[in-house]
Protein backbone atom coordinates (compact mmCIF):
# COMPACT_ATOMS: atom_id res chain seq x y z
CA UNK A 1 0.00 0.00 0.00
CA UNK A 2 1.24 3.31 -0.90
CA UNK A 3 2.73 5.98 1.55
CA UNK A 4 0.33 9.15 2.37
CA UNK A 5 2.32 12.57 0.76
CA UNK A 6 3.67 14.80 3.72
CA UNK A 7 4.90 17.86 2.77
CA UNK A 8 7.60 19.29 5.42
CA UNK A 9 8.45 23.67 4.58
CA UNK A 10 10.95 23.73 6.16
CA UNK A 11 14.83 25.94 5.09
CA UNK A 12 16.77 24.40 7.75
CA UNK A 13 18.68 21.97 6.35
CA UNK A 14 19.15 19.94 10.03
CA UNK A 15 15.55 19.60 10.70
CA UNK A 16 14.35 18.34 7.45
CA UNK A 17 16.73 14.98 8.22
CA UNK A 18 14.67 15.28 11.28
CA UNK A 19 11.20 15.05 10.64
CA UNK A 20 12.21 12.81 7.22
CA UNK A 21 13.47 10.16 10.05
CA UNK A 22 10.55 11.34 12.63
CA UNK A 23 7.95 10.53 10.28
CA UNK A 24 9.28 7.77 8.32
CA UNK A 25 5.95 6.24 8.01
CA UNK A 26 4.86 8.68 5.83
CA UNK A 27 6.34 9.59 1.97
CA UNK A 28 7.61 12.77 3.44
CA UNK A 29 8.23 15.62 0.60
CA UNK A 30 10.78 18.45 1.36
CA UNK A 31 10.23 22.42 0.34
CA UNK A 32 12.56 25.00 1.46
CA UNK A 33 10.69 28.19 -0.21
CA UNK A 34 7.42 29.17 -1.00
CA UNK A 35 7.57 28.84 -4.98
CA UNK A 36 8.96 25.10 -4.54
CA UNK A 37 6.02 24.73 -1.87
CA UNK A 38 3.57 25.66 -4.34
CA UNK A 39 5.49 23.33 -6.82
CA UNK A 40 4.78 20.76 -4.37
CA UNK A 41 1.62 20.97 -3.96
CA UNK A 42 0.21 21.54 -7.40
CA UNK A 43 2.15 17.68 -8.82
CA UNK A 44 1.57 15.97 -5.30
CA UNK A 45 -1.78 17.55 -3.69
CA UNK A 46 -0.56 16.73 -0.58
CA UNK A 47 -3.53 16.03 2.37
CA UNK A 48 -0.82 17.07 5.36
CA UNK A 49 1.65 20.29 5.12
CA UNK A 50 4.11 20.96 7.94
CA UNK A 51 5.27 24.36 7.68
CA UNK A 52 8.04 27.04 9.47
CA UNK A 53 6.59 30.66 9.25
CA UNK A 54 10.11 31.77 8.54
CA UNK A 55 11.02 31.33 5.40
CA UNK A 56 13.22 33.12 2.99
CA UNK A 57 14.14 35.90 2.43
CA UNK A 58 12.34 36.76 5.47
CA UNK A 59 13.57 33.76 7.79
CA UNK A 60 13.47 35.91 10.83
CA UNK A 61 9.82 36.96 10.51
CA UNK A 62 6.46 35.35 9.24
CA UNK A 63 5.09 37.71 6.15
CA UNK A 64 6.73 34.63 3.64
CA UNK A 65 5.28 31.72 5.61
CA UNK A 66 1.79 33.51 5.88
CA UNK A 67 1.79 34.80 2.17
CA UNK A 68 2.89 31.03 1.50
CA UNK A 69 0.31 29.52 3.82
CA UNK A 70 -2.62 32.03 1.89
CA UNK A 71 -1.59 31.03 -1.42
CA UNK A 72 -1.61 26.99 -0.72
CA UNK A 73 -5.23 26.91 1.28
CA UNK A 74 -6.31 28.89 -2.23
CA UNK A 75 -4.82 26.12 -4.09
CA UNK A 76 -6.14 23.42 -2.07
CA UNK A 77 -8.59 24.63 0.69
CA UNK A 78 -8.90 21.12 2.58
CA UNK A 79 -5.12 20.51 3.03
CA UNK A 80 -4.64 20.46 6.48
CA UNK A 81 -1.17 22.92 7.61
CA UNK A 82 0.72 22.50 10.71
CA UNK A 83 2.35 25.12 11.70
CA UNK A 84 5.88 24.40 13.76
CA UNK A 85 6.48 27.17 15.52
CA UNK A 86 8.88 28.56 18.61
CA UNK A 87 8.10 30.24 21.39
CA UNK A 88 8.71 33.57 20.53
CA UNK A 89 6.61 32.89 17.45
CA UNK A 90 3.45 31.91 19.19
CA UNK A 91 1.54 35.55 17.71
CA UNK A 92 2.43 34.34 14.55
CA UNK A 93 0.89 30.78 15.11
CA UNK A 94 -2.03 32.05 16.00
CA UNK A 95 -2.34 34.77 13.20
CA UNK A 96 -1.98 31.77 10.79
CA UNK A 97 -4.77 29.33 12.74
CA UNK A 98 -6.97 32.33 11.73
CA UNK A 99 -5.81 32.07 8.22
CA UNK A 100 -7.48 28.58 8.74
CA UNK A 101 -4.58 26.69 9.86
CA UNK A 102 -5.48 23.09 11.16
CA UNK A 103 -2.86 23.34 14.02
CA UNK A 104 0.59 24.56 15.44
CA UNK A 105 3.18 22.71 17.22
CA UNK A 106 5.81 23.92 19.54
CA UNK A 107 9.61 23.64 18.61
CA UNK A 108 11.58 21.88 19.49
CA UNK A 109 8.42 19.85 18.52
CA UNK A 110 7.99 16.33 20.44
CA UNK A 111 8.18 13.27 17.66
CA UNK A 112 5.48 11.87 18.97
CA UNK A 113 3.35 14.05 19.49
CA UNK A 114 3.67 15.63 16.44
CA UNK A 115 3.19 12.14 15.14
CA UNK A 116 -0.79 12.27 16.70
CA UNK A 117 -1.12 15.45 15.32
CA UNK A 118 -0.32 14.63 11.58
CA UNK A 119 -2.19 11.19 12.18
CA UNK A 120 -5.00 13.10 13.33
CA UNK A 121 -4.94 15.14 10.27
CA UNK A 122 -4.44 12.44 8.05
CA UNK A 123 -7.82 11.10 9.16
CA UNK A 124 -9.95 14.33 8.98
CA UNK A 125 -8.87 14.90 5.52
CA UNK A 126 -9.85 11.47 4.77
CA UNK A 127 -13.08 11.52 6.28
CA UNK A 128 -14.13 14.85 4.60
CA UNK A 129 -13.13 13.74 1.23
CA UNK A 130 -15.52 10.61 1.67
CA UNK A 131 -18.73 12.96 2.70
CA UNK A 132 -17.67 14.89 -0.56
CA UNK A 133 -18.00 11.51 -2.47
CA UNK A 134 -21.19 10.83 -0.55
CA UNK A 135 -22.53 14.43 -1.45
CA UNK A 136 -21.52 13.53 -5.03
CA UNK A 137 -23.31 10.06 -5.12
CA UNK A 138 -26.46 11.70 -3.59
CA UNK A 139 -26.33 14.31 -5.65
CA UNK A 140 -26.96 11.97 -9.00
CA UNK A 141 -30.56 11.54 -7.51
CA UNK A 142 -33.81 13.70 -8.52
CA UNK A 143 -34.39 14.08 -5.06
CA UNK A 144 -30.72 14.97 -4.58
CA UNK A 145 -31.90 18.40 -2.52
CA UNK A 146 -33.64 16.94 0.14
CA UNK A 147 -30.76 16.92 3.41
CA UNK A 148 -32.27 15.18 5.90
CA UNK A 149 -32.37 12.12 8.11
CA UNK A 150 -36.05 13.06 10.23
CA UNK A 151 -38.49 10.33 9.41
CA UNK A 152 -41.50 12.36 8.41
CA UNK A 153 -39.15 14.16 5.75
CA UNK A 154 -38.23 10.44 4.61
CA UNK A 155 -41.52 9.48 4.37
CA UNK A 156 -42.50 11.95 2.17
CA UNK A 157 -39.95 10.92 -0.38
CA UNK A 158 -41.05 7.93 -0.49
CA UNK A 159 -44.31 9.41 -1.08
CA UNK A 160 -43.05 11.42 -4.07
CA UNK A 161 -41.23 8.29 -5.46
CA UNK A 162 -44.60 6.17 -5.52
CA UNK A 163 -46.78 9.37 -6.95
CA UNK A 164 -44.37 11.18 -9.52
CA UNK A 165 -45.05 8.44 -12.44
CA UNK A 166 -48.54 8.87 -12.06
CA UNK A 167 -50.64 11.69 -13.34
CA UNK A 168 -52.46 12.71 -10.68
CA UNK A 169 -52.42 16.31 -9.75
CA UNK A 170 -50.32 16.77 -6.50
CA UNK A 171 -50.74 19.52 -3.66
CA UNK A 172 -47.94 20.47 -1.57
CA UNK A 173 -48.85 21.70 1.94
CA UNK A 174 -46.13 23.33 3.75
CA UNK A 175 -44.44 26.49 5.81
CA UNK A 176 -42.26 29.15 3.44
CA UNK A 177 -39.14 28.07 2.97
CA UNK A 178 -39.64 24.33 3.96
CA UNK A 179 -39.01 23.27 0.08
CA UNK A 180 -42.01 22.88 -1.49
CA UNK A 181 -40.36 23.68 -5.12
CA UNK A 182 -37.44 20.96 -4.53
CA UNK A 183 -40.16 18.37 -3.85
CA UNK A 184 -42.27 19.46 -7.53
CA UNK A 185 -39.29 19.52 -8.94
CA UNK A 186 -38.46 15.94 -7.92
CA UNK A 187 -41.55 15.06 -8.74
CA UNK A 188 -41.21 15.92 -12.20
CA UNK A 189 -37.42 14.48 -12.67
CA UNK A 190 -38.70 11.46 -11.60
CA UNK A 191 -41.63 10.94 -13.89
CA UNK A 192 -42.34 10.44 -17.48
CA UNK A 193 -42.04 14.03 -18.23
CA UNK A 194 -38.61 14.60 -17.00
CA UNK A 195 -37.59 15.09 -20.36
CA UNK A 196 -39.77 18.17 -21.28
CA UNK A 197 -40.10 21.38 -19.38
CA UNK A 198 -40.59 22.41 -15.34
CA UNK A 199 -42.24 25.49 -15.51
CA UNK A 200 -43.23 27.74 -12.39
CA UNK A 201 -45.31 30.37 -11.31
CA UNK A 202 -45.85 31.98 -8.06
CA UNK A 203 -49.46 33.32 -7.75
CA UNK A 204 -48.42 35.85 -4.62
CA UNK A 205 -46.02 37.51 -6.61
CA UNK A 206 -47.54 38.58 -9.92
CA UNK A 207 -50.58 41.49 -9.42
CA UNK A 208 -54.20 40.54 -10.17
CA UNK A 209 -54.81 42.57 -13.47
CA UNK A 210 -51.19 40.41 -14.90
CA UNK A 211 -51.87 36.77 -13.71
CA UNK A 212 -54.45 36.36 -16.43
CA UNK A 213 -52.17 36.39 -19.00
CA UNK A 214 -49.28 34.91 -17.10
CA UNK A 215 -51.27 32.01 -17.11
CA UNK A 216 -52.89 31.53 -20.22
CA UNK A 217 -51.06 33.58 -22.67
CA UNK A 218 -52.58 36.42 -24.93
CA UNK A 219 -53.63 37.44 -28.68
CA UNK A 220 -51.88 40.37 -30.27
CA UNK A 221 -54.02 43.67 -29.75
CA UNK A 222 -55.46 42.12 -26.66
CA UNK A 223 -55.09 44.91 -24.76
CA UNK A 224 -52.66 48.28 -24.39
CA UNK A 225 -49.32 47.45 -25.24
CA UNK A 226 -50.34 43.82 -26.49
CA UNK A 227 -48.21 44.30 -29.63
CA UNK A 228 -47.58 40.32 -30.42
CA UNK A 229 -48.85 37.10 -29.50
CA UNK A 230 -47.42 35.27 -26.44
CA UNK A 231 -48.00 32.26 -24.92
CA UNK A 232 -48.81 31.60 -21.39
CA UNK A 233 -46.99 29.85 -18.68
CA UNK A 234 -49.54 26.61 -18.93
CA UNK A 235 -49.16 26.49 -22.91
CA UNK A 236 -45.23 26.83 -22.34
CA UNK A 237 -45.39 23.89 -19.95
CA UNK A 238 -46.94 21.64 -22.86
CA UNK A 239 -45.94 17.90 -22.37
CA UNK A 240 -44.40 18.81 -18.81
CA UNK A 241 -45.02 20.44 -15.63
CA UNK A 242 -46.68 23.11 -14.47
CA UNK A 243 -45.92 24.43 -10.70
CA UNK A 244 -48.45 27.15 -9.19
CA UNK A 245 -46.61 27.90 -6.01
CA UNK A 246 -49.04 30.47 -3.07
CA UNK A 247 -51.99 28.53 -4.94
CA UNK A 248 -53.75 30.48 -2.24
CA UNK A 249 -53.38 33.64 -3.56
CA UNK A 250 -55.23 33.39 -6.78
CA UNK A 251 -58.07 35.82 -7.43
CA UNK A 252 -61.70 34.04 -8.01
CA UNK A 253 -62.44 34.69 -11.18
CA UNK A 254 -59.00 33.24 -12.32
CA UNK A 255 -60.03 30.22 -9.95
CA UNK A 256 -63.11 29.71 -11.91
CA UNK A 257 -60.48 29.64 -15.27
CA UNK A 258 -58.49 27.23 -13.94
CA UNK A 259 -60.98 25.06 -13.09
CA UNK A 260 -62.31 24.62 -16.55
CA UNK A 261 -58.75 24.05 -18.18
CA UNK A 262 -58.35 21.11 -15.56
CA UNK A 263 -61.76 19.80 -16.52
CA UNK A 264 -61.56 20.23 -20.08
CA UNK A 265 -57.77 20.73 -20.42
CA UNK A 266 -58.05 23.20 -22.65
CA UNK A 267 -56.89 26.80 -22.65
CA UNK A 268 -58.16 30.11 -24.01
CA UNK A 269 -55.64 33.11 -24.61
CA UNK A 270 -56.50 36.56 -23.52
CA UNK A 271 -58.22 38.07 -26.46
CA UNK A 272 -58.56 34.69 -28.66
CA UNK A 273 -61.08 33.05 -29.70
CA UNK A 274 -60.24 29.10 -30.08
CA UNK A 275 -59.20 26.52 -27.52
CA UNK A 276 -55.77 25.27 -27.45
CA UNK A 277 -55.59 21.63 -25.97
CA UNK A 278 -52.83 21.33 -23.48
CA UNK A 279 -51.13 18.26 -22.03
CA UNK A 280 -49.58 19.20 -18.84
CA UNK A 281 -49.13 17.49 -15.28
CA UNK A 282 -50.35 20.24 -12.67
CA UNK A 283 -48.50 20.40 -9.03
CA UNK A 284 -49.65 23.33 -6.07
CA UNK A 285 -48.27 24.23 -3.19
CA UNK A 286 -49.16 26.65 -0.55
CA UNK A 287 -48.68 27.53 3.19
CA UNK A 288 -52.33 28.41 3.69
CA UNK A 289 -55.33 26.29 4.78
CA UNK A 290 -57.27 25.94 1.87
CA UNK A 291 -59.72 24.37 3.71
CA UNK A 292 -60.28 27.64 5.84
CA UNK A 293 -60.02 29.82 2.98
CA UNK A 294 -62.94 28.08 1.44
CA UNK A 295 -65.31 28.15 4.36
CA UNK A 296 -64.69 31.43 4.35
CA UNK A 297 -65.61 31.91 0.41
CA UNK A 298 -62.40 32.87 -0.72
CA UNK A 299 -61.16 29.73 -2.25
CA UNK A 300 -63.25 27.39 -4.79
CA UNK A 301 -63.72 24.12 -3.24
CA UNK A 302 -64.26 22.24 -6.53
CA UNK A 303 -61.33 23.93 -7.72
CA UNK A 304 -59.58 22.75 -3.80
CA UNK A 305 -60.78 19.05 -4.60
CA UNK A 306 -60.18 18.90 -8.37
CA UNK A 307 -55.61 20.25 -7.79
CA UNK A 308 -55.94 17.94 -4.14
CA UNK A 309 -56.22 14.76 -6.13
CA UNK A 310 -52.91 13.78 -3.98
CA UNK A 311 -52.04 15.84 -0.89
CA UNK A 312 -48.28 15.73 0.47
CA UNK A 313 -47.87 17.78 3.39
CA UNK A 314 -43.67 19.07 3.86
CA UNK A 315 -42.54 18.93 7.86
CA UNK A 316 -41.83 22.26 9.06
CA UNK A 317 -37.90 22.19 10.41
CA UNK A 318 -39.03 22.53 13.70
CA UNK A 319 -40.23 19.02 13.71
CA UNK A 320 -37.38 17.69 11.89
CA UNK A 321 -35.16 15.59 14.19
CA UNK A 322 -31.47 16.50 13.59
CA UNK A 323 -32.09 18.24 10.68
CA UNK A 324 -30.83 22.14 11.65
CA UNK A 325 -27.33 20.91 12.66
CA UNK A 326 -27.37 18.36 9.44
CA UNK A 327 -28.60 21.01 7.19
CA UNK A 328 -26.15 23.95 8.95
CA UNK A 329 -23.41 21.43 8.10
CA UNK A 330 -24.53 20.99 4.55
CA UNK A 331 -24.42 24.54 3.99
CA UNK A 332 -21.25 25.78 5.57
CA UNK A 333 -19.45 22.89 3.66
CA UNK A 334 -21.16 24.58 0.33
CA UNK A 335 -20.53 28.23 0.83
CA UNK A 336 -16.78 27.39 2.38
CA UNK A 337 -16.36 26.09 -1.34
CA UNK A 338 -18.46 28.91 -2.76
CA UNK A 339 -16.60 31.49 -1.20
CA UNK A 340 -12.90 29.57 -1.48
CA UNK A 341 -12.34 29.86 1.81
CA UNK A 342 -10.79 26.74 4.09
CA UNK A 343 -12.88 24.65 6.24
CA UNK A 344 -14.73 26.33 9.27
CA UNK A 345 -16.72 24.90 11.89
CA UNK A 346 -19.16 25.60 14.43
CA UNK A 347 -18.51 26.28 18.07
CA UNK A 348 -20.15 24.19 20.37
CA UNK A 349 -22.44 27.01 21.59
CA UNK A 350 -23.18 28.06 17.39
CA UNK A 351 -24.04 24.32 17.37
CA UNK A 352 -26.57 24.35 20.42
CA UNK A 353 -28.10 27.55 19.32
CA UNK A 354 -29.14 26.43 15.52
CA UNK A 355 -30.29 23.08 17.62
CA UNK A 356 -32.86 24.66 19.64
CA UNK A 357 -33.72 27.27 17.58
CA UNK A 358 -37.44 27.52 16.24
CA UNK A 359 -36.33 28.53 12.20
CA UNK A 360 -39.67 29.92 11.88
CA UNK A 361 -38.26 31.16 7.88
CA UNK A 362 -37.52 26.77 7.46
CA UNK A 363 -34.39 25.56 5.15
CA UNK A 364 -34.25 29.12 3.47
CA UNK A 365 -33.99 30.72 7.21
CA UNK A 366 -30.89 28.63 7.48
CA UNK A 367 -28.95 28.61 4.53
CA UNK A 368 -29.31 32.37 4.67
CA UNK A 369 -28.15 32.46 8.15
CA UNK A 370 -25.40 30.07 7.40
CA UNK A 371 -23.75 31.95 4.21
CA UNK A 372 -23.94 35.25 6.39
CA UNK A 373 -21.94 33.38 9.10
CA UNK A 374 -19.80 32.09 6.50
CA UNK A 375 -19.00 35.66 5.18
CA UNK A 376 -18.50 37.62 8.01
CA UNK A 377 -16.94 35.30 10.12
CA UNK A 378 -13.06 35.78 11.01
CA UNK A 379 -11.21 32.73 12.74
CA UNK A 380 -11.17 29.49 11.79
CA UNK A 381 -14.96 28.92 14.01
CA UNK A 382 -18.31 30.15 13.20
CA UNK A 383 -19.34 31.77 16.54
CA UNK A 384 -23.09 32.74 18.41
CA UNK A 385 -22.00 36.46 17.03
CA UNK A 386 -21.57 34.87 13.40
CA UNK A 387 -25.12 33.33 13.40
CA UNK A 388 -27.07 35.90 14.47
CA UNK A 389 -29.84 34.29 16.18
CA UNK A 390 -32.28 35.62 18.42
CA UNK A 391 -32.01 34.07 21.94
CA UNK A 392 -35.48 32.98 22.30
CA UNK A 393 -35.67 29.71 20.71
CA UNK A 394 -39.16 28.50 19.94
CA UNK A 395 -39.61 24.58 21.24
CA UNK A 396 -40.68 22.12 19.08
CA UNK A 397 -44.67 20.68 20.41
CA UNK A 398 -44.22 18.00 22.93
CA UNK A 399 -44.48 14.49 21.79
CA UNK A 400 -47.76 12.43 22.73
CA UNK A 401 -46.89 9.33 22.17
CA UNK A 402 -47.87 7.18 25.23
CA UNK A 403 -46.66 3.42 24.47
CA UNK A 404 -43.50 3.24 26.58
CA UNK A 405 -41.52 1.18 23.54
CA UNK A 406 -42.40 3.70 20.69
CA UNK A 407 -41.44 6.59 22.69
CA UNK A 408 -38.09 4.79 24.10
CA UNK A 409 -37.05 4.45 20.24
CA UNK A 410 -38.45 7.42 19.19
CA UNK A 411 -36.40 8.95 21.64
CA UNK A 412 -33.16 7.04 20.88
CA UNK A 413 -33.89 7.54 17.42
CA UNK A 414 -34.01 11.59 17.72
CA UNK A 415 -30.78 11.95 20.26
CA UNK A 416 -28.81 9.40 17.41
CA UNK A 417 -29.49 11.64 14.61
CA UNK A 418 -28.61 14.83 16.25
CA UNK A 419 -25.62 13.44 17.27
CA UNK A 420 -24.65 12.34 14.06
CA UNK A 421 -25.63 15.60 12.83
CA UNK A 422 -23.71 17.87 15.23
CA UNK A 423 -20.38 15.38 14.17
CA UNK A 424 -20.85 16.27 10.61
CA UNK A 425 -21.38 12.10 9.80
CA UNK A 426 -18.39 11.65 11.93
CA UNK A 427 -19.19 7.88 13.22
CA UNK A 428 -16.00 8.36 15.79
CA UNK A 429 -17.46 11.67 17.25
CA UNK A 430 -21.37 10.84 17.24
CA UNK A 431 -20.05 7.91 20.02
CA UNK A 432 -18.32 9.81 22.09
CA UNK A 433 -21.13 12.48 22.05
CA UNK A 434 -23.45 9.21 22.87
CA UNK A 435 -21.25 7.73 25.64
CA UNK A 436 -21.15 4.39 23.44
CA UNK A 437 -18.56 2.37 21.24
CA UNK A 438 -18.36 2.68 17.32
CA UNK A 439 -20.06 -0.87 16.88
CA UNK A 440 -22.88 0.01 19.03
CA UNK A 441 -23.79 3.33 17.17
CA UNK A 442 -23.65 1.16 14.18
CA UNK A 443 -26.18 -1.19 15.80
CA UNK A 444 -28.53 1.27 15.97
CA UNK A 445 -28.23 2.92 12.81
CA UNK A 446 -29.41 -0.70 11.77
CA UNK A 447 -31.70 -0.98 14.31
CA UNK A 448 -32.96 2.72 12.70
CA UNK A 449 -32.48 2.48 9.03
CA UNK A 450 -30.02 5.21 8.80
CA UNK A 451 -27.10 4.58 6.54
């Protein structure tokens, strides 16, 4: 098996025999200035760098080793640096951990110690480049942007896997934010019409007197400023899908329109005078009660019946188990390689916070929250000042489940997931967070179903 690539930066002759006999184990690579550093790592891509902040033609100070550090985490932002440093450099050190740095070590540095720390390294590089691979393999799947391990949030992709190849019309019921428009779109990659157009319209956003011919398109000289034909989103959607997002918000008398075109499925344009047959799969969504909204007049009940042929109803996060530290991880990983800047993570506090945290604004609340920390935050940690939060969290509702063995494992279940999710998918770190061995969190991720 092949030696992992060290590379030691390092201009003093004397301690690069050193650490080449210190840490034999590994194929140790040798750079005594920054432009063979770089070399270095552009052929190799090294996953470990040790590095002495003085190198030349500064070897007294640190503006070469930090310039040098900069230029290799822009290279490769997930090698892990170690910086060996004396003493009387410790300002330095610590200016460079906020560079992002993995670590510094103390000359005249302690073989083995230094040994753990590399080893340690070693490992975390390893075990971030296989959730990259993971992201990657999950990523080839329609329902690819869906992070979450809560079983009501599993459930319901399920429940889009067994409806999509039908052609039933679908309603999504759900809180802003909570992803209504990933779950259409799923719906339509994974049925018959994946091929043709997704097209989507959001009912709250275009005024009354425009929807009309949004929808259904209009005839040259159908009005002011009509001055050629167009077609409407529903026509444009021909042989695909066609999302109404804030179904709620539709005006009655373009209620009454819709209805016929799902009846009939046909279509009239503004101003025109035949019917255009259309063939297109219709999915809803909205974060209103219909229901209500139609006792009180303002919503067609035919019309609530006729798009409800299947109702799916998305989880608010609040009820997701795990979810707000999984889906914080998800997105600091993203915007980290958005923004090119090397890994960060959460403080423990950051960590508890976006835990018990309410996110009445759902999966948008949080990746908004998350690329502001990600932005404005300094060191190497993304802090309670980074996120932002408020500090009244809102609880999630009490659980009433009163047989003693469903609530044990529904209880086991939720602690297991949030541990898993506040160690990133770090097996080694969700057990000591747990208090048990490796092999028995792996017993009851079996037990569980999570993989």
């Amino acid at each position: 098996m092949a030696k992992q690539k060290l590379l030691v930066i390092e201009d003093d002759p004397g301690l690069q025999k050193q650490l080449r006999w210190s840490l034999a184990a590994y194929e140790v690579l040798v750079a005594s200035e920054r432009e063979a550093a770089l070399a270095q790592v552009r052929r190799h891509q090294p996953a470990v760098v040790t590095m002495d902040l003085g190198l030349p033609p500064d070897p007294d100070g640190a503006t070469e080793g930090l310039a040098t550090l900069q230029q290799i985490l822009a290279l490769a932002p997930d090698t892990k640096v170690i910086i060996l440093s004396g003493n009387q450099e410790r300002a330095h050190a610590l200016r460079a951990i906020a560079l992002g740095a993995y670590d510094f070590h103390q000359k005249p540095f302690d073989a083995d110690m230094l040994g753990l720390v590399i080893a340690r390294a070693f490992y975390l590089h390893a075990m971030q480049q296989e959730n990259r691979r993971m992201q990657q393999t999950q990523a080839d799947s329609p329902l690819a942007g869906i992070v979450s391990r809560d079983p009501g949030m599993l459930k319901l992709c399920r429940s889009v896997e067994k409806v999509a190849p039908s052609s039933a019309s679908v309603m999504l019921l759900g809180d802003s934010g909570s992803g209504k428009e990933l779950i259409a779109r799923g719906l339509h990659t994974l049925s018959s019409r994946s091929t043709q157009r997704f097209v989507a319209i959001n009912c709250a956003a275009i005024p009354e007197n425009l929807l009309e011919s949004e929808l259904f398109g209009y005839e040259r000289g159908a009005f002011t400023g009509a001055a050629r034909q167009t077609l409407g989103k529903i026509e444009l959607a021909h042989g695909g899908t066609f999302f109404l997002d804030e179904i709620g918000d539709m005006p009655l008398a373009l209620q009454a329109k819709l209805l016929r075109f799902l009846q009939e499925r046909v279509i009239e344009r503004v101003g025109g005078r035949g019917e255009i047959a259309v063939d297109v799969r219709i999915v809803c969504a909205t974060h209103q009660d219909l229901k209500a909204l139609s006792g009180q007049g303002r919503f067609r009940e035919d019309l609530y019946y006729r798009l409800g042929e299947i109702v799916l109803r998305i989880p608010p996060l609040r009820e997701r188990a795990g979810d707000p530290a999984l889906l914080a991880h998800h997105f600091k990983n993203k915007f980290c390689a958005g923004e090119g800047r090397s890994s960060l993570h959460f403080t423990a506090e950051a960590l508890l916070r976006i835990e018990s945290y309410g996110w009445p604004g759902n999966v948008r609340e949080v990746e908004n929250c998350i690329k502001r920390a990600v932005i404005m935050c300094d060191g190497p940690h993304i802090t309670l000042d980074d996120l932002g939060l408020p500090d009244n969290p809102q609880s999630p509702p009490l659980d009433d489940t009163i047989n003693l063995r469903q609530a044990r494992e529904a209880a086991e279940y939720k602690v297991m997931v949030r541990a898993l999710a506040r160690a990133d998918g770090n097996i080694v770190k969700a057990a000591e967070l747990l208090g048990v061995s490796r092999p028995t969190l792996y017993d009851l991720m079996n037990h569980h179903g999570v993989k």
